[in-house]
N, C-alpha and C. Protein backbone atom coordinates (compact mmCIF):
# COMPACT_ATOMS: atom_id res chain seq x y z
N UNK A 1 0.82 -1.19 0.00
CA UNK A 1 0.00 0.00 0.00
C UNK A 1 0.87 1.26 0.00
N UNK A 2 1.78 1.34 0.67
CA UNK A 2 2.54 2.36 0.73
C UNK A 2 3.24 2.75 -0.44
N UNK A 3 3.71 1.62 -1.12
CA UNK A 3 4.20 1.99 -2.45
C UNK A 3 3.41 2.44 -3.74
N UNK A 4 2.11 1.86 -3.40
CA UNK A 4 0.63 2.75 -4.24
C UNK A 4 0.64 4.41 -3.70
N UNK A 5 0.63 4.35 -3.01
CA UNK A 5 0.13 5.78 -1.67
C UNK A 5 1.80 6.93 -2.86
N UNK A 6 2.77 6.25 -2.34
CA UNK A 6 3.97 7.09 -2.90
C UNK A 6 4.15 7.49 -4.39
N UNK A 7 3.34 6.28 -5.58
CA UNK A 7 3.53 6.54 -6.34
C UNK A 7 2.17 7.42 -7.07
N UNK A 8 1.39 7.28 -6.37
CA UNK A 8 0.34 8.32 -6.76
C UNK A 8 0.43 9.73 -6.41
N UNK A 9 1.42 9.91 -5.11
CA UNK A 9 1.93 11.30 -4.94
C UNK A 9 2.84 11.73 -5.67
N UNK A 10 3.50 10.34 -6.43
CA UNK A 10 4.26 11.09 -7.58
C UNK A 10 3.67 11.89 -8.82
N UNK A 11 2.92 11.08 -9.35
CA UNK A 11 1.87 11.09 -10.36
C UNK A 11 0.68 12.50 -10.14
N UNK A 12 0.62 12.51 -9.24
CA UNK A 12 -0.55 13.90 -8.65
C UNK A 12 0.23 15.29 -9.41
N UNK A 13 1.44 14.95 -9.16
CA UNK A 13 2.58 16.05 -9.16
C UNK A 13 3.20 16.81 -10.27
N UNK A 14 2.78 15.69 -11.41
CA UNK A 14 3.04 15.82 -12.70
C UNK A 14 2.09 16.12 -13.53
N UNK A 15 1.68 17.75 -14.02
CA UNK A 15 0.90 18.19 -14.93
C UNK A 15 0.14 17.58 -15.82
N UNK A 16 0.83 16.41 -16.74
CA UNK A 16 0.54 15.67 -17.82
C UNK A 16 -0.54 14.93 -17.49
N UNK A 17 -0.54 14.11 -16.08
CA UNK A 17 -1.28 13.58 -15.88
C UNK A 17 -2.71 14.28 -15.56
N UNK A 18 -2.83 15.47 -14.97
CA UNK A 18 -4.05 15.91 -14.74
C UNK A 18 -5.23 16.29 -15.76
N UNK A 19 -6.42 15.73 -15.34
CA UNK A 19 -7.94 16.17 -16.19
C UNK A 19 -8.15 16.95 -15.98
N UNK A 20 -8.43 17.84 -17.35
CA UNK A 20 -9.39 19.29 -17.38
C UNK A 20 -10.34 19.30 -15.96
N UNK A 21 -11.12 18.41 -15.77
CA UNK A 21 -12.03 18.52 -14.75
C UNK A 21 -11.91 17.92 -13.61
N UNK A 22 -10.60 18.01 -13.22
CA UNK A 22 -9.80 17.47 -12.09
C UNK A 22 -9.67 15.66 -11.97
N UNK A 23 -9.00 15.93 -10.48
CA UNK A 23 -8.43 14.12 -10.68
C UNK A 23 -7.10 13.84 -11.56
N UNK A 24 -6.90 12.88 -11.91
CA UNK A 24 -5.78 12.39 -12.75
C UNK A 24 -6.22 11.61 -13.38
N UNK A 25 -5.40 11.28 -14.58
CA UNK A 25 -5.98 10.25 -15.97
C UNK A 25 -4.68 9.76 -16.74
N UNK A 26 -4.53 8.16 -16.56
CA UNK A 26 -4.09 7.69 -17.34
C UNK A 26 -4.26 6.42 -17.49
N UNK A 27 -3.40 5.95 -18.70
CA UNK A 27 -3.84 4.35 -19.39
C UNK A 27 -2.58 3.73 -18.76
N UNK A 28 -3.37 2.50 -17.68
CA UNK A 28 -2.15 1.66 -18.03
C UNK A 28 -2.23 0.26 -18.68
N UNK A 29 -1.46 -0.53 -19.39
CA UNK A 29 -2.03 -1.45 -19.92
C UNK A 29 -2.21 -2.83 -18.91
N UNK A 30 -2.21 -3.84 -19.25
CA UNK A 30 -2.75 -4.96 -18.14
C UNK A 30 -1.23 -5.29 -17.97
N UNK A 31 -1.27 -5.77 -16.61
CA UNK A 31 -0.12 -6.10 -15.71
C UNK A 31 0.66 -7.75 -16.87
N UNK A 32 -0.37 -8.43 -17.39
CA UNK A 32 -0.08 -9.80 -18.47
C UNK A 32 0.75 -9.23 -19.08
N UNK A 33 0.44 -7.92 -20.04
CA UNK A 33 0.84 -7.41 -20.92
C UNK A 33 2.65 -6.90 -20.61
N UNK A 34 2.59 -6.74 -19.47
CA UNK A 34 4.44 -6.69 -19.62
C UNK A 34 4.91 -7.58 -18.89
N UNK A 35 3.76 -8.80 -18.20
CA UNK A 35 4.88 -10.12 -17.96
C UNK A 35 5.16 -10.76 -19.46
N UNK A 36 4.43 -10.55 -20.22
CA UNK A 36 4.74 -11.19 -21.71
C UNK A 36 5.83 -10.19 -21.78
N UNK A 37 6.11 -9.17 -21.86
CA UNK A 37 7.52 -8.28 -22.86
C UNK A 37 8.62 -8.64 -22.22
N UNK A 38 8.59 -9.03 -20.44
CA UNK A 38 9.85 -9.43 -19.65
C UNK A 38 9.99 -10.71 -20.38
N UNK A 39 9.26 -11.57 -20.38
CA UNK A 39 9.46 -13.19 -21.15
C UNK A 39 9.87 -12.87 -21.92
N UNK A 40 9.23 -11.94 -23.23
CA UNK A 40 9.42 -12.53 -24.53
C UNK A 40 11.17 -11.49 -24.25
N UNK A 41 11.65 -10.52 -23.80
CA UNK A 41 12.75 -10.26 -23.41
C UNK A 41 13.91 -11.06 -23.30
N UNK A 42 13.08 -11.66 -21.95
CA UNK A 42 14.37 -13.24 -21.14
C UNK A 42 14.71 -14.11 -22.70
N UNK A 43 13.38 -14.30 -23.68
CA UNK A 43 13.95 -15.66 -24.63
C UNK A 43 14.81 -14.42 -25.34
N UNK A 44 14.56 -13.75 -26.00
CA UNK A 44 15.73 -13.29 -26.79
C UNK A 44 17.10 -13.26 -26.34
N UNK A 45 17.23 -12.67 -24.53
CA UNK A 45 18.51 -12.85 -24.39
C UNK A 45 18.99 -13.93 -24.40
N UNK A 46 18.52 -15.29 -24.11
CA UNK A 46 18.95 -16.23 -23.52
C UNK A 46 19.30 -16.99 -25.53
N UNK A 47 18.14 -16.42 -26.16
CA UNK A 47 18.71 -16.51 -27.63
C UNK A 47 19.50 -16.27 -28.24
N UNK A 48 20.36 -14.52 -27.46
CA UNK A 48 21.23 -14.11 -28.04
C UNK A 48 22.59 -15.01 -27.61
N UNK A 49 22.79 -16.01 -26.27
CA UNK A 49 24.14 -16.76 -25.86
C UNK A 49 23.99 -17.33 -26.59
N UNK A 50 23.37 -17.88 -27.85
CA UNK A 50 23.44 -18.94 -28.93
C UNK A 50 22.58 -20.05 -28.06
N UNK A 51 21.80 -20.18 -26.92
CA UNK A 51 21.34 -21.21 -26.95
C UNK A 51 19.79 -21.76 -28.22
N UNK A 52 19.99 -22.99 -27.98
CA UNK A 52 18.79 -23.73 -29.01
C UNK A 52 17.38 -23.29 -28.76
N UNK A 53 16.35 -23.43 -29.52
CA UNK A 53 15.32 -23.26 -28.54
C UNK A 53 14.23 -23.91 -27.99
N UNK A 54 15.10 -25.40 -28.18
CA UNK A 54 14.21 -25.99 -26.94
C UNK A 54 15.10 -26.02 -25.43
N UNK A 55 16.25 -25.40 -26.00
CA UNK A 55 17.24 -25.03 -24.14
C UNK A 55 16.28 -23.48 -23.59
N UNK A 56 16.12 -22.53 -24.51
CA UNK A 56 15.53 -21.07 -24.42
C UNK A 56 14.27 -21.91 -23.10
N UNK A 57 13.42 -23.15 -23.63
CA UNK A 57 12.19 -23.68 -23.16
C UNK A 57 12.50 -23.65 -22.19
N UNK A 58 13.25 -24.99 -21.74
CA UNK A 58 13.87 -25.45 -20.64
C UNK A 58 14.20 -24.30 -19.84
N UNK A 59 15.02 -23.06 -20.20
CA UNK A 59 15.56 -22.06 -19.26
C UNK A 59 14.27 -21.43 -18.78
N UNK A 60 13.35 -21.06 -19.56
CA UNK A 60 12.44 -20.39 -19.66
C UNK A 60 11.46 -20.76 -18.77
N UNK A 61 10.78 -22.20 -18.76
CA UNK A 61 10.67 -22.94 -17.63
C UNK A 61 10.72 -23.55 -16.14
N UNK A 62 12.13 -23.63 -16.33
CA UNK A 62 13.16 -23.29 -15.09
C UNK A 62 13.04 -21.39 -14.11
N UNK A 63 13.00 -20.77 -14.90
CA UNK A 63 12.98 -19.47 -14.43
C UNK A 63 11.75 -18.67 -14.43
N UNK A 64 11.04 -18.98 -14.99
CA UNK A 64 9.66 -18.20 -14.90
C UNK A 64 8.65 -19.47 -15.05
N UNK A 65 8.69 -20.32 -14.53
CA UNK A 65 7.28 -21.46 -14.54
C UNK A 65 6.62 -21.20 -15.70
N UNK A 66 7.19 -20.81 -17.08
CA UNK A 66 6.42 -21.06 -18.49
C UNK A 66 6.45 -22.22 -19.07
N UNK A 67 5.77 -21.85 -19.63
CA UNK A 67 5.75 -23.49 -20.69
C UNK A 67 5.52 -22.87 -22.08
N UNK A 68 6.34 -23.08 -23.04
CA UNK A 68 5.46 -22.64 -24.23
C UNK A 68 6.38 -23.64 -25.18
N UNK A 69 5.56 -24.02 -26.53
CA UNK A 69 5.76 -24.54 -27.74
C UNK A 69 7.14 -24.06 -27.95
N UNK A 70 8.08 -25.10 -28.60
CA UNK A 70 9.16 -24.58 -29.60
C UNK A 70 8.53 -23.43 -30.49
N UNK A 71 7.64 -23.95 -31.34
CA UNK A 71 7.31 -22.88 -32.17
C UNK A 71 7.24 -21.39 -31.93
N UNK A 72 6.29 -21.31 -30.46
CA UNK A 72 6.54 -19.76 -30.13
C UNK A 72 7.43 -19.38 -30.27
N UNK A 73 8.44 -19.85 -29.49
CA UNK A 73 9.46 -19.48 -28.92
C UNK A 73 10.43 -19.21 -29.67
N UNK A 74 10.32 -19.51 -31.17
CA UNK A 74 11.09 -19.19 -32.53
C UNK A 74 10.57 -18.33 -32.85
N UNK A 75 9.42 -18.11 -32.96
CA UNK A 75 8.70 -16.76 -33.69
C UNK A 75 8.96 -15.82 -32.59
N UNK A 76 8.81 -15.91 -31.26
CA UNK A 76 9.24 -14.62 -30.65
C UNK A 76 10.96 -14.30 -30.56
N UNK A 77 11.91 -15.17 -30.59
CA UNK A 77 13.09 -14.65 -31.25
C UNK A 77 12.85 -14.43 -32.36
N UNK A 78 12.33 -14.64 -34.17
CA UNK A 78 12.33 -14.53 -35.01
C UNK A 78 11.59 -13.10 -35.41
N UNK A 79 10.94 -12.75 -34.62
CA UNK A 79 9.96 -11.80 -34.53
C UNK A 79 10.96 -10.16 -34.66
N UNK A 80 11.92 -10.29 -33.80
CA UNK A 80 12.57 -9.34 -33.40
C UNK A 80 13.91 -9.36 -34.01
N UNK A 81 14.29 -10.02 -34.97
CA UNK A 81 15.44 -10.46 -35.06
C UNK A 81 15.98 -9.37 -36.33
């Protein structure tokens, strides 16, 4: 709570954020939405040591309790590549 409480006094503070008709306003997207960008992150790096990517799985697995298809897991290194 306290770290809600602090970061909304940050946010209060900053112009950008405020509504014409008071309060504050902004978008944030869903919390899923950037555990997917840290993942799909972790496989690229772990893509960039040259590992395979059914090791990327395995690591990936091992470190964040995912599970996903080889296939993803090529298209999201391939994706960015």
């Amino acid at each position: 709570m306290d770290a809600f409480l602090a970061m909304w006094r940050i946010l209060d503070a900053e112009e950008q954020w405020r509504h014409p008709k008071g309060g504050l306003e902004l978008t944030l997207r869903r919390y899923r939405s950037y555990e997917h960008y840290q993942r799909d992150t972790y496989i690229r790096q772990l893509a960039g040591q040259g590992l395979s990517f059914n090791a990327v799985r395995i690591r990936l697995s091992e470190a964040l309790d995912v599970v996903l298809e080889t296939k993803r897991v090529k298209e999201i290194i391939e994706i960015h590549i």
